[in-house]
N, C-alpha and C. Protein backbone atom coordinates (compact mmCIF):
# COMPACT_ATOMS: atom_id res chain seq x y z
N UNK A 1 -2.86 3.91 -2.09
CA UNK A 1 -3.00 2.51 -2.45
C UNK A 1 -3.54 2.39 -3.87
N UNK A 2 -4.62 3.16 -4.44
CA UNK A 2 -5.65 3.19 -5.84
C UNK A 2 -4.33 3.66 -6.13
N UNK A 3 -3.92 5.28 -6.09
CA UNK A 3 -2.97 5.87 -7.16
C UNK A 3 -1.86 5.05 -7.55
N UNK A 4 -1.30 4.14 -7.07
CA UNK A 4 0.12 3.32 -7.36
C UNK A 4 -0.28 1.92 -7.47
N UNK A 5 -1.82 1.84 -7.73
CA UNK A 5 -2.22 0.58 -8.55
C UNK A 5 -2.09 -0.85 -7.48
N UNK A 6 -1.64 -0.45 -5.96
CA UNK A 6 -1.44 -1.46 -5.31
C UNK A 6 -2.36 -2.48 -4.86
N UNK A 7 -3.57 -2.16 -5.06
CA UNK A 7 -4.60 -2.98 -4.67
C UNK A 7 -4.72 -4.06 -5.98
N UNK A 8 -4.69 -3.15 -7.14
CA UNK A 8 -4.65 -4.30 -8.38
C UNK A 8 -3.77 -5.59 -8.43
N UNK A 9 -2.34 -4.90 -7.66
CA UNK A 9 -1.58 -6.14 -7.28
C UNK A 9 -2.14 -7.02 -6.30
N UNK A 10 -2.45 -6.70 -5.69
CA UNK A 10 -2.98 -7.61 -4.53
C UNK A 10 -3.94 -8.74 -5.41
N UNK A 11 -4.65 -8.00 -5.77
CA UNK A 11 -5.67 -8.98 -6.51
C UNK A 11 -5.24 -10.01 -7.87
N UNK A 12 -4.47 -9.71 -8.75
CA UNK A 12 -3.84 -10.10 -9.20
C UNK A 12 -3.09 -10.75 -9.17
N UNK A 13 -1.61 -10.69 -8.41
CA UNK A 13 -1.02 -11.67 -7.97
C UNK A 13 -1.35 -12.25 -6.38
N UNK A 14 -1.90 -11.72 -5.93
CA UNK A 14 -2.53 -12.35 -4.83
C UNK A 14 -1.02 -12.30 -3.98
N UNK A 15 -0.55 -10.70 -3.70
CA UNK A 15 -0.03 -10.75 -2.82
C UNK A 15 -0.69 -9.56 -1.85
N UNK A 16 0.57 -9.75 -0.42
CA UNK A 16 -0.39 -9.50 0.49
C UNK A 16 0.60 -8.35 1.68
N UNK A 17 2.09 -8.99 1.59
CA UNK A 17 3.21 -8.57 2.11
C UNK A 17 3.08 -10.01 3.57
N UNK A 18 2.47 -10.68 2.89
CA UNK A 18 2.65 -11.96 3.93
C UNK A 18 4.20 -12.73 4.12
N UNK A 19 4.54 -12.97 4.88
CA UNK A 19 6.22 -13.11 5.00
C UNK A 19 7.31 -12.06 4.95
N UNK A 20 6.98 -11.06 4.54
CA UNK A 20 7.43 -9.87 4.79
C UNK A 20 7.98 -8.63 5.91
N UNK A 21 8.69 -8.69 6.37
CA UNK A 21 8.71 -7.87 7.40
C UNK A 21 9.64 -6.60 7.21
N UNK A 22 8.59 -5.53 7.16
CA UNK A 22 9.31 -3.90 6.73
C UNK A 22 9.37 -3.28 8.12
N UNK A 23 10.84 -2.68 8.36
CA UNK A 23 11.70 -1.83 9.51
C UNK A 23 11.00 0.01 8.60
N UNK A 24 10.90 0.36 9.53
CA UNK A 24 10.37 1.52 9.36
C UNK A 24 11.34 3.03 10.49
N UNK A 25 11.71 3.87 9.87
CA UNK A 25 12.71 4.56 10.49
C UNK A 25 12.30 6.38 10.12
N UNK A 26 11.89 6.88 11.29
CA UNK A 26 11.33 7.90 11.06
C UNK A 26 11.36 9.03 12.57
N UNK A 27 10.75 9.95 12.84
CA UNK A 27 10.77 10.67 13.87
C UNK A 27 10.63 10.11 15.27
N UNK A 28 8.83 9.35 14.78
CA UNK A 28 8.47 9.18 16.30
C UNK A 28 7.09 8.20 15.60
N UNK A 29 6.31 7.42 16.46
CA UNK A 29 5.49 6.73 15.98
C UNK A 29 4.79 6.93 17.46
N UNK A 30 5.01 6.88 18.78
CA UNK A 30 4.55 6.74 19.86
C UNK A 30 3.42 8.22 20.51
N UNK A 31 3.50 9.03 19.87
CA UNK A 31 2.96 10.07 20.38
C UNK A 31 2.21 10.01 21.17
N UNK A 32 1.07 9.30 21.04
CA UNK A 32 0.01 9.25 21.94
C UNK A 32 0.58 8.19 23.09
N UNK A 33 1.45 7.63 23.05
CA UNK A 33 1.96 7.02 24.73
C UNK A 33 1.81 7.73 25.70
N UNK A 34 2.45 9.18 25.23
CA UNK A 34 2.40 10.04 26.10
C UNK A 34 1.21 10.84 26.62
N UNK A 35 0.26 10.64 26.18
CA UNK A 35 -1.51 10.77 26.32
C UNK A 35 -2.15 9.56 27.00
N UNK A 36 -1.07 8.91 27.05
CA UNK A 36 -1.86 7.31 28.11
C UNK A 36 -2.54 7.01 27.02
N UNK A 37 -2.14 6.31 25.75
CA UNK A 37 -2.83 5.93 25.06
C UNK A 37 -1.96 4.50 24.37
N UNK A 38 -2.63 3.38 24.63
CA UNK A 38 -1.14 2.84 23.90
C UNK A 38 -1.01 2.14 25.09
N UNK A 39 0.17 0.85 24.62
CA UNK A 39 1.29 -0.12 25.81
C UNK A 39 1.88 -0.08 24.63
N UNK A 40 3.32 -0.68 26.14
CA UNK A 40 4.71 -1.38 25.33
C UNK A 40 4.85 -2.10 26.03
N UNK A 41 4.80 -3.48 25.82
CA UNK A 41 5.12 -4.78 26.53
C UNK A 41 7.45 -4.93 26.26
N UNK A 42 7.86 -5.24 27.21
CA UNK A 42 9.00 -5.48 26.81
C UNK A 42 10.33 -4.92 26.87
N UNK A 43 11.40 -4.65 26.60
CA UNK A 43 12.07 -3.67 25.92
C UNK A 43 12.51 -3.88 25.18
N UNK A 44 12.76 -1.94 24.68
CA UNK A 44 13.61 -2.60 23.30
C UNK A 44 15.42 -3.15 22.92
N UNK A 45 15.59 -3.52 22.11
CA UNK A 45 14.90 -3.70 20.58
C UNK A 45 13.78 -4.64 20.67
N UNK A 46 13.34 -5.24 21.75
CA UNK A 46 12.24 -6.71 21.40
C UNK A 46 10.88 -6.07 21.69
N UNK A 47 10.52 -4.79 22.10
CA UNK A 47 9.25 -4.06 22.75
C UNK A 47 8.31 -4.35 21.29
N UNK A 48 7.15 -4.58 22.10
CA UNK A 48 5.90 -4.55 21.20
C UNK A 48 4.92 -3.78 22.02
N UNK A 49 4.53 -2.94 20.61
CA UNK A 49 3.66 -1.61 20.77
C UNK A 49 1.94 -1.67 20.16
N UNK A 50 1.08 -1.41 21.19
CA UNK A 50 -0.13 -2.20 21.20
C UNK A 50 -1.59 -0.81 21.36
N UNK A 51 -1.68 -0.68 21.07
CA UNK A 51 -3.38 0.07 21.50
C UNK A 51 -3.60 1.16 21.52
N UNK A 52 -2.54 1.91 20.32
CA UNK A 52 -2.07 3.26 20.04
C UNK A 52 -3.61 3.69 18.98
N UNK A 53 -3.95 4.92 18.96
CA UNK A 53 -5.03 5.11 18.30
C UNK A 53 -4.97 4.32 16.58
N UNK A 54 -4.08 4.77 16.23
CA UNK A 54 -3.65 3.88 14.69
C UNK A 54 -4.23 2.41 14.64
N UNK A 55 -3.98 1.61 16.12
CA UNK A 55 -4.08 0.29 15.86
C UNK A 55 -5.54 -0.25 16.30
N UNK A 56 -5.68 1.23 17.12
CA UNK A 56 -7.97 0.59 17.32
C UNK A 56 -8.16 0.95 16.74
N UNK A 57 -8.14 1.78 15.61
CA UNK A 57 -9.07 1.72 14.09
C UNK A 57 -8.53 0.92 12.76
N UNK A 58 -7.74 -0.05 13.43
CA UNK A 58 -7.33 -0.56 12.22
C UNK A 58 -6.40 0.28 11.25
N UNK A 59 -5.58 0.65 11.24
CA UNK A 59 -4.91 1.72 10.28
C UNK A 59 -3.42 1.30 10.69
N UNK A 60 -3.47 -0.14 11.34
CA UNK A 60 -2.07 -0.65 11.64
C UNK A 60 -2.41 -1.56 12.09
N UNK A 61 -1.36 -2.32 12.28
CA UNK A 61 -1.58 -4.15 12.58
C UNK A 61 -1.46 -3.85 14.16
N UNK A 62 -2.09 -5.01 14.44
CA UNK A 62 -2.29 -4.99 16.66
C UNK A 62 -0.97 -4.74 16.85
N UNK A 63 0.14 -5.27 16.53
CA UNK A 63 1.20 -5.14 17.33
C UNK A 63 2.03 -4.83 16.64
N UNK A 64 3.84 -3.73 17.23
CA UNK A 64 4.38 -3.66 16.26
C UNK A 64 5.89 -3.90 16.78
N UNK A 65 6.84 -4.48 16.41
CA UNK A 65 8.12 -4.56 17.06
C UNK A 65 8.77 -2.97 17.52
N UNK A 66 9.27 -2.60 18.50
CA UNK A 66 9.91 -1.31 18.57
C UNK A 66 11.43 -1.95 18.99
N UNK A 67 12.16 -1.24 17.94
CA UNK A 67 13.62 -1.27 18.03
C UNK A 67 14.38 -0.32 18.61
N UNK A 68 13.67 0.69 18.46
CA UNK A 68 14.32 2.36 19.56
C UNK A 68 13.18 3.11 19.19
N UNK A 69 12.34 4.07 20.51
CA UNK A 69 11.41 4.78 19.90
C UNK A 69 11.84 5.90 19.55
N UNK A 70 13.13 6.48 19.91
CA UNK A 70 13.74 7.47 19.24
C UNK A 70 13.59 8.82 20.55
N UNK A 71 13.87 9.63 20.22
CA UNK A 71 13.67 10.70 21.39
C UNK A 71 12.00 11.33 21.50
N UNK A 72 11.18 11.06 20.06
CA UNK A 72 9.94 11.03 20.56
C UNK A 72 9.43 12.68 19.99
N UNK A 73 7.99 13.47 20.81
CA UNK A 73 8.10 14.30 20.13
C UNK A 73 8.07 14.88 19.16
N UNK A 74 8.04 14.07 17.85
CA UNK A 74 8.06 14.61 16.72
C UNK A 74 5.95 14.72 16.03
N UNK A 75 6.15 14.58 14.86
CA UNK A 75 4.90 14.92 14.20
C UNK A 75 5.02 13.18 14.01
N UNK A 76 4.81 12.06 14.77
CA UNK A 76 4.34 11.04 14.00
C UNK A 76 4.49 10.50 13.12
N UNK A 77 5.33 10.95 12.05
CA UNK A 77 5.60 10.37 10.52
C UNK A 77 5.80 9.37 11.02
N UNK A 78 6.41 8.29 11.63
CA UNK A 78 6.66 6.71 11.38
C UNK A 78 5.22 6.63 11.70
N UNK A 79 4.02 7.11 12.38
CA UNK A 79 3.05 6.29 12.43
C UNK A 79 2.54 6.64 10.98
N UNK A 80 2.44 7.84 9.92
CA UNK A 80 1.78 7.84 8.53
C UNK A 80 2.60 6.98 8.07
N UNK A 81 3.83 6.58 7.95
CA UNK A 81 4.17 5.48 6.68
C UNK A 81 4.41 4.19 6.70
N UNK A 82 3.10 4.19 8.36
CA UNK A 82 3.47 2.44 8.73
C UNK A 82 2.17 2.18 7.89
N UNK A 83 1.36 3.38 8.83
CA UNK A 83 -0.30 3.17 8.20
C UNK A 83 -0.25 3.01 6.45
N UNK A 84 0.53 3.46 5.78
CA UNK A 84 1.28 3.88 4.49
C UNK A 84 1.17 2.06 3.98
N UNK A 85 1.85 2.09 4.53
CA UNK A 85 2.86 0.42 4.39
C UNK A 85 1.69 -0.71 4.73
N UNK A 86 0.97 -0.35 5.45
CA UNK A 86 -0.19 -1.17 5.80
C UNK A 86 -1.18 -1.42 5.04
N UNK A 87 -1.36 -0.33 4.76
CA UNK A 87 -2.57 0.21 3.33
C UNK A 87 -2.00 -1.09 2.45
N UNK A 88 -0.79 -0.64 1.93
CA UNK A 88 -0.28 -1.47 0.59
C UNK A 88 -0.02 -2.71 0.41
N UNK A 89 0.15 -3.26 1.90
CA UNK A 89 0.64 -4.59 2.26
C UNK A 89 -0.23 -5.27 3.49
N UNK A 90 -1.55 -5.48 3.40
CA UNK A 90 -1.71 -5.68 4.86
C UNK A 90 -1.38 -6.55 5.54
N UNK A 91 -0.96 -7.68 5.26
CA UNK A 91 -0.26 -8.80 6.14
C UNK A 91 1.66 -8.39 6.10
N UNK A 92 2.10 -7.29 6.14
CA UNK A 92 3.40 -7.45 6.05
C UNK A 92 3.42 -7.06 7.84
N UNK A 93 4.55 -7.52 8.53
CA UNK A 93 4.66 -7.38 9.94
C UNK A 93 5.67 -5.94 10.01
N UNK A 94 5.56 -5.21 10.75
CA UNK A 94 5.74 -3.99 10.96
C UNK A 94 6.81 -3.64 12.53
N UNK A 95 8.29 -3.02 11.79
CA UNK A 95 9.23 -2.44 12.69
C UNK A 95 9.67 -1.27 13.05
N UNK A 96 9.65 -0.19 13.88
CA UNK A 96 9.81 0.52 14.05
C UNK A 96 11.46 0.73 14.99
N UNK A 97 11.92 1.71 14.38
CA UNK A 97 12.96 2.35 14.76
C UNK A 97 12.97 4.30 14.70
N UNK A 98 13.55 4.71 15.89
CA UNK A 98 13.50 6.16 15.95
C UNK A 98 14.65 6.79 15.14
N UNK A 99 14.97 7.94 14.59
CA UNK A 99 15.90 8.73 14.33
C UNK A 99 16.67 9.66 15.57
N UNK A 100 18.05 9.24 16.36
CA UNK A 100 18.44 9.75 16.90
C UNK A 100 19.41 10.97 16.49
N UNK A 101 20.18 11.36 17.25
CA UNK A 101 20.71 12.98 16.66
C UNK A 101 21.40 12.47 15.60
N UNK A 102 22.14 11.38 16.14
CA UNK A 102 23.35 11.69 15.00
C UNK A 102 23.33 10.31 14.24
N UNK A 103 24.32 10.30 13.29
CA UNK A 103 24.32 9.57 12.04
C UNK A 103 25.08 8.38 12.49
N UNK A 104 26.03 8.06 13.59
CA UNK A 104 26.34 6.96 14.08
C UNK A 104 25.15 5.94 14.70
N UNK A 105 24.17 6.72 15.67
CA UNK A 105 23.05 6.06 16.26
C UNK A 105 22.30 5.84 15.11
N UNK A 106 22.03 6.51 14.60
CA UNK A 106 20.91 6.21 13.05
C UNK A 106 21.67 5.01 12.60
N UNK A 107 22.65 5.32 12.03
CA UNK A 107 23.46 4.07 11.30
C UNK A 107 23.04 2.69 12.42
N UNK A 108 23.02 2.68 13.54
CA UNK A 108 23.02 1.36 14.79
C UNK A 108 21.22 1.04 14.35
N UNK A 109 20.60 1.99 14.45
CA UNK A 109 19.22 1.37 14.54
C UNK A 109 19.00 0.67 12.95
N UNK A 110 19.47 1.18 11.93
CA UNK A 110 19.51 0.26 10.79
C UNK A 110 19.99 -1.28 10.87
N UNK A 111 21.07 -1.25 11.36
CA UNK A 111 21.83 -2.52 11.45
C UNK A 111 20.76 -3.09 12.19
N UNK A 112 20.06 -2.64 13.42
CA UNK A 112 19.15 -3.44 14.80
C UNK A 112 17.83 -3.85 13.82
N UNK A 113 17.80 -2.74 12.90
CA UNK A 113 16.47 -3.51 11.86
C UNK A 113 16.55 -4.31 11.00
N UNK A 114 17.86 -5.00 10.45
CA UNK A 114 18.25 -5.45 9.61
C UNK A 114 18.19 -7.06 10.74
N UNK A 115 19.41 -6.94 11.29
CA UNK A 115 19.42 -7.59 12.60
C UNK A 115 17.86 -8.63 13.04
N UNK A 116 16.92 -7.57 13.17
CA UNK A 116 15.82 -8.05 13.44
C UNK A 116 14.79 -8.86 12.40
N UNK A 117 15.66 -8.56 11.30
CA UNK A 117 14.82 -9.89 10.11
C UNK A 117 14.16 -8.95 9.19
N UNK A 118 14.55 -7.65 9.19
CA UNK A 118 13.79 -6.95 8.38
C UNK A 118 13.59 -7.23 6.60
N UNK A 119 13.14 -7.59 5.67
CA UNK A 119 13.27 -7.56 4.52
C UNK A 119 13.46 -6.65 3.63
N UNK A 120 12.66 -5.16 4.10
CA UNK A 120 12.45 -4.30 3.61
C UNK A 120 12.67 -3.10 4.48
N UNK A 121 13.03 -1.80 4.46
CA UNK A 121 13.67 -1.11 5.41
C UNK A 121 13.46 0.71 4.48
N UNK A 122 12.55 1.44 5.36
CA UNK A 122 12.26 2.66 4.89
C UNK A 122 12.20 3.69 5.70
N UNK A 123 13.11 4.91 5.74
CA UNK A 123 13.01 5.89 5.98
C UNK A 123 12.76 7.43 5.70
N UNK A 124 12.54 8.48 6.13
CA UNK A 124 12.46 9.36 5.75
C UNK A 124 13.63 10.70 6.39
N UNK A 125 14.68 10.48 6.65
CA UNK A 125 14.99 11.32 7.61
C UNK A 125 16.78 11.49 6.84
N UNK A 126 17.01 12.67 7.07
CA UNK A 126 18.21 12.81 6.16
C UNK A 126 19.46 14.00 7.41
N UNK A 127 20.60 13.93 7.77
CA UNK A 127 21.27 14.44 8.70
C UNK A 127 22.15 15.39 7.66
N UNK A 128 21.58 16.86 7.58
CA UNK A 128 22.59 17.70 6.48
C UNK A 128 24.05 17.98 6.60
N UNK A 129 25.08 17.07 7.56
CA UNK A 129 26.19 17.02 7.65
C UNK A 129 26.84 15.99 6.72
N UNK A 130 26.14 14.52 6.87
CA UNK A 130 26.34 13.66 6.29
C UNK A 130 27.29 13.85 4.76
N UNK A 131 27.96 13.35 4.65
CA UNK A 131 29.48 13.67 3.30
C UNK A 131 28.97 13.32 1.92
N UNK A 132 29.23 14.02 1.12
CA UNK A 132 28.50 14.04 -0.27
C UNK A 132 29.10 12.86 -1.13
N UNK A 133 30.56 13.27 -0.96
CA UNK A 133 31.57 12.43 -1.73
C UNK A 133 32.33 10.81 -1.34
N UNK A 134 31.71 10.65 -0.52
CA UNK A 134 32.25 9.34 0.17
C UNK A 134 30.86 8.61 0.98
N UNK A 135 30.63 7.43 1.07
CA UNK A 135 29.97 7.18 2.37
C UNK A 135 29.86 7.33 3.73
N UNK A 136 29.32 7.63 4.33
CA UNK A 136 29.34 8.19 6.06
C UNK A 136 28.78 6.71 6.41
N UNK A 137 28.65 6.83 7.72
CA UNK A 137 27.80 5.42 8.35
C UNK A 137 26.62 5.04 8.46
N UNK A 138 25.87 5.97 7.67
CA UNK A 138 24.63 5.53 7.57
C UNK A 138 24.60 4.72 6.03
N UNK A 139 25.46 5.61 5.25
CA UNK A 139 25.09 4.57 3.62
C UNK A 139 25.91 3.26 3.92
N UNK A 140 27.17 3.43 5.11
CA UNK A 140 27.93 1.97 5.15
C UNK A 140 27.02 1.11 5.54
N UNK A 141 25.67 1.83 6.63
CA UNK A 141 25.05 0.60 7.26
C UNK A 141 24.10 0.35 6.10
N UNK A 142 23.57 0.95 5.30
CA UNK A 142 22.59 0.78 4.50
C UNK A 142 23.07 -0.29 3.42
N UNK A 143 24.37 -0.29 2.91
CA UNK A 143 25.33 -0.90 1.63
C UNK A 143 25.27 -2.51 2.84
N UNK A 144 25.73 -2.60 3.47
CA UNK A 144 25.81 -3.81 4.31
C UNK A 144 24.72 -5.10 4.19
N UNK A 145 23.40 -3.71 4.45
CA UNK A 145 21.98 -4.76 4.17
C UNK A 145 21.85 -5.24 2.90
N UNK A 146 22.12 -4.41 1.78
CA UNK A 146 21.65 -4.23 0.41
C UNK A 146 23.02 -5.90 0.23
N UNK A 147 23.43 -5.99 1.03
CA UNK A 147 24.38 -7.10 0.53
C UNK A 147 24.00 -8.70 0.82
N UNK A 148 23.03 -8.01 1.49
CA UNK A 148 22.42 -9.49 2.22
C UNK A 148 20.81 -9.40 2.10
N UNK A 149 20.49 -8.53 1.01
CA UNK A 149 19.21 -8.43 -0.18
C UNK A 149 18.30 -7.99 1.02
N UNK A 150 18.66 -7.18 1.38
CA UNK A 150 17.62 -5.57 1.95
C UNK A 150 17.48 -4.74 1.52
N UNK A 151 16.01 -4.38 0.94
CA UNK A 151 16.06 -3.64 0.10
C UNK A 151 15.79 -1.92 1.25
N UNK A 152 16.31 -1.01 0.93
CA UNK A 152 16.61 0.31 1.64
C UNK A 152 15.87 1.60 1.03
N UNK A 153 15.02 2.29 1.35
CA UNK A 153 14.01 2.98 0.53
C UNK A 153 14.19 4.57 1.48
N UNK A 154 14.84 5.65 0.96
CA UNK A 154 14.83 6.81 1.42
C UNK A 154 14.46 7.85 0.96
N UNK A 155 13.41 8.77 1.93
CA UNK A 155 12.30 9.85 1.32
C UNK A 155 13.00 10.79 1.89
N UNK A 156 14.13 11.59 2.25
CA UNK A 156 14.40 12.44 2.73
C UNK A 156 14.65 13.75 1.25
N UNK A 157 14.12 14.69 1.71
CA UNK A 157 14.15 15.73 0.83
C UNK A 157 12.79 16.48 0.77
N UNK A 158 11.56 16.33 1.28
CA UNK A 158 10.28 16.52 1.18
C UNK A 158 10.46 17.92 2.45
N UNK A 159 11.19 19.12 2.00
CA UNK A 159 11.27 20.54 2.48
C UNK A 159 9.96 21.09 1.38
N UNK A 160 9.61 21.03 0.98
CA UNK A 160 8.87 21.50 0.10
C UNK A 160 9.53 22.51 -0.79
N UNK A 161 9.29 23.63 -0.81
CA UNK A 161 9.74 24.38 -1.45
C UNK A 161 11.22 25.07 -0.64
N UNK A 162 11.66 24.49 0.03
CA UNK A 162 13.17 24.59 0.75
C UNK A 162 14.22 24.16 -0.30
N UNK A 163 14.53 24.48 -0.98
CA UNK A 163 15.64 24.14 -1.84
C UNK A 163 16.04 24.78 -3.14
N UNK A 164 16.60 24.33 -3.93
CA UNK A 164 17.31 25.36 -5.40
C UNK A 164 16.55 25.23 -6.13
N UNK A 165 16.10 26.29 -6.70
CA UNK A 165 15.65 26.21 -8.05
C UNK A 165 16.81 27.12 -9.45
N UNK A 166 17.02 26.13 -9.99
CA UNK A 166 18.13 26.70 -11.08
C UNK A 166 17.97 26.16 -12.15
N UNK A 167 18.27 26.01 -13.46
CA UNK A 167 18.56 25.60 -14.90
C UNK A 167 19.78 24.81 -14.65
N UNK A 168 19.95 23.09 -14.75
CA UNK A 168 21.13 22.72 -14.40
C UNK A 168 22.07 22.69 -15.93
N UNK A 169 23.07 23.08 -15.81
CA UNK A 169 24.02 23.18 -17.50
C UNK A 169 25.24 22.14 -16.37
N UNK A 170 25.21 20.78 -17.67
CA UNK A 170 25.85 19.94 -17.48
C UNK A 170 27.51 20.67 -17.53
N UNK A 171 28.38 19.86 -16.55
CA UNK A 171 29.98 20.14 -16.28
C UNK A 171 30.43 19.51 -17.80
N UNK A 172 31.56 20.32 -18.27
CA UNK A 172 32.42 19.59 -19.14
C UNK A 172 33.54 18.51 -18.84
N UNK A 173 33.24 17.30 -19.32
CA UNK A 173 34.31 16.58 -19.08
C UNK A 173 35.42 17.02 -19.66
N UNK A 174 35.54 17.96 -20.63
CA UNK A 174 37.18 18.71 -20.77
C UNK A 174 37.67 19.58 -20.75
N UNK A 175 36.64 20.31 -19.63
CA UNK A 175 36.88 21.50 -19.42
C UNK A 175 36.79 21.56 -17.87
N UNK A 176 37.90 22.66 -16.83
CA UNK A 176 37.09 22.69 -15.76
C UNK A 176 35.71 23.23 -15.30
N UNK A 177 35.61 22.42 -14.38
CA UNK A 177 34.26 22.77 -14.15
C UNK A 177 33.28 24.01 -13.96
N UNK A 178 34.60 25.03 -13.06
CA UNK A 178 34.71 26.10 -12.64
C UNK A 178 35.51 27.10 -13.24
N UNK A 179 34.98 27.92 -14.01
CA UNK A 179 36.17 29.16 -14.69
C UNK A 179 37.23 29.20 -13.54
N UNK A 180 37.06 29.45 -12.63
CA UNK A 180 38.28 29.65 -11.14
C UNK A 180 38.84 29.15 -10.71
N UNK A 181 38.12 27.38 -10.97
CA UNK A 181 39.11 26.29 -10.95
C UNK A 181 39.99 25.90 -12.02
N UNK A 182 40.79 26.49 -11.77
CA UNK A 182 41.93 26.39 -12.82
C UNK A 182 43.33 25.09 -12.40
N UNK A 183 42.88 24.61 -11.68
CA UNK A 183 43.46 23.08 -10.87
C UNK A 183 43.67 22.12 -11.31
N UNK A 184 42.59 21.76 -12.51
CA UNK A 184 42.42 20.57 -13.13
C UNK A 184 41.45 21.05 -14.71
N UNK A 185 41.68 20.13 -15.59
CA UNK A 185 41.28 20.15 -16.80
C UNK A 185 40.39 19.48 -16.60
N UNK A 186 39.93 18.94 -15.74
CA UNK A 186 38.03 18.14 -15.58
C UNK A 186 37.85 17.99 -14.51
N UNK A 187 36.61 17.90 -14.40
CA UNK A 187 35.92 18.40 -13.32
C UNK A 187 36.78 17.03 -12.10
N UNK A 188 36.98 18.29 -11.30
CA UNK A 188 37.67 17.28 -9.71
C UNK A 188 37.41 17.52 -8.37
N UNK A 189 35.59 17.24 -8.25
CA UNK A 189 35.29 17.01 -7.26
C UNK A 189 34.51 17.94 -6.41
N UNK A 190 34.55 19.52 -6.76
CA UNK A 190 34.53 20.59 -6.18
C UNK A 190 33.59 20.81 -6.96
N UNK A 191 33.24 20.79 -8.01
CA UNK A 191 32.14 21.40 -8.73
C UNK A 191 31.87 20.03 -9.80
N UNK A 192 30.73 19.27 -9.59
CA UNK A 192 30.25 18.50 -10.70
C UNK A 192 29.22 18.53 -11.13
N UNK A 193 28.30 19.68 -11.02
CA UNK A 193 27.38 20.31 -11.44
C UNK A 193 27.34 21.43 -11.79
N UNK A 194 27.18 22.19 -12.49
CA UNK A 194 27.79 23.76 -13.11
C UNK A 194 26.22 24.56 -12.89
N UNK A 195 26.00 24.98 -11.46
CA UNK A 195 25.00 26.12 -11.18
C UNK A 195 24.99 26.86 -11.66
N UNK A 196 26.18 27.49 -12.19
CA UNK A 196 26.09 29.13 -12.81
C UNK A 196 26.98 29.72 -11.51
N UNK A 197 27.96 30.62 -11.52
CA UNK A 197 29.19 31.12 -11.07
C UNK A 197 28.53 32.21 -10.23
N UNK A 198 29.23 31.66 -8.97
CA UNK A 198 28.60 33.18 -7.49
C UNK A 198 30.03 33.21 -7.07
N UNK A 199 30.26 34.09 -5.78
CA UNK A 199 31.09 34.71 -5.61
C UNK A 199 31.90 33.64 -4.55
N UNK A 200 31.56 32.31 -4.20
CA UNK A 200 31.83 31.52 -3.39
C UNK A 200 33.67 31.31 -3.56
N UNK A 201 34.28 30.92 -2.81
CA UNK A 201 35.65 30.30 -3.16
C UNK A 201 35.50 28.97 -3.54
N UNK A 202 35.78 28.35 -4.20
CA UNK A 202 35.83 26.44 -4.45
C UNK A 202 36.83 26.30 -2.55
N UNK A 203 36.57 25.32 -2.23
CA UNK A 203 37.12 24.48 -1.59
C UNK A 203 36.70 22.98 -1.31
């Protein structure tokens, strides 16, 4: 909240996240249900989630809409980036949605948060099948909201040190991309970033 100056806003413009309502889309938020800790009045998408340790110490608002709790199980992240979201906004009203396996159900619980009046809409969760070069159904559901001024906020990538480390050397636009791709005189699709040449086939 101090490091990203959000409290200064508050004071300043004297906002609050009052009228606001952020959909939140992450592993699992319920953990302790399963510890008998906690209610859910309802079902979902209309369930409201009440007396979870987060919300008797204050570190979340009394109640929270649940739109799917998701398969559950996980490490909690939707409860750190509600508490997150709370910190920064304390009057904004708070939605939860789970991450199911696949990218069709993910894509449904977006629309159900959007659906549900969401203004603001954040996840962390990324499906490594999902298509590089085209939209799949999660960016269709995401492009949908953004059309009807939802704003869509995604943290997926936080492997830590799980990923490439390389020197990126920009592709030539008049050259192919790939010494091997000899297919096309600019880059087409297969290589638009020039890693440096391994023994892979282009396809």
């Amino acid at each position: 909240d101090i490091s990203i100056k959000a409290n200064q806003v508050r004071q300043n413009l004297s906002l609050s996240g009052l009228g606001v309502k952020v959909g939140v889309l992450s592993d699992s938020c319920n953990n302790t249900l399963y510890q008998g800790v906690g209610t859910t009045v309802g079902t979902v998408p209309n369930a409201t989630l009440s007396g979870i340790q987060s919300q008797v110490t204050g570190d979340l608002p009394p109640t929270i809409q649940v739109i799917d709790f998701g398969p559950g199980g996980g490490g909690d992240e939707g409860t750190a980036l509600m508490e997150e979201i709370h910190d920064i906004a304390p009057n904004a009203t708070l939605a939860f949605a789970g991450a199911p396996a696949s990218q069709d159900l993910f894509a449904l619980n977006i629309t159900a948060l959007q659906t549900a009046g969401c203004n603001i809409i954040v996840d962390d969760i990324g499906y490594p099948d999902e298509p590089w070069f085209q939209d799949g159904p999660i960016a269709q559901a995401i492009t949908a909201g953004v059309a009807k001024n939802i704003t869509h906020f995604t943290a997926f990538g936080n492997d830590g040190d799980h990923g490439v480390l390389a020197t990126y050397q920009a592709s030539s636009p008049t050259a192919a991309t790939d010494p091997r791709d000899t297919s096309s005189a600019a880059p087409s699709g297969k290589f638009f970033h020039n890693w440096g040449i391994n023994t892979a086939t282009p396809s």
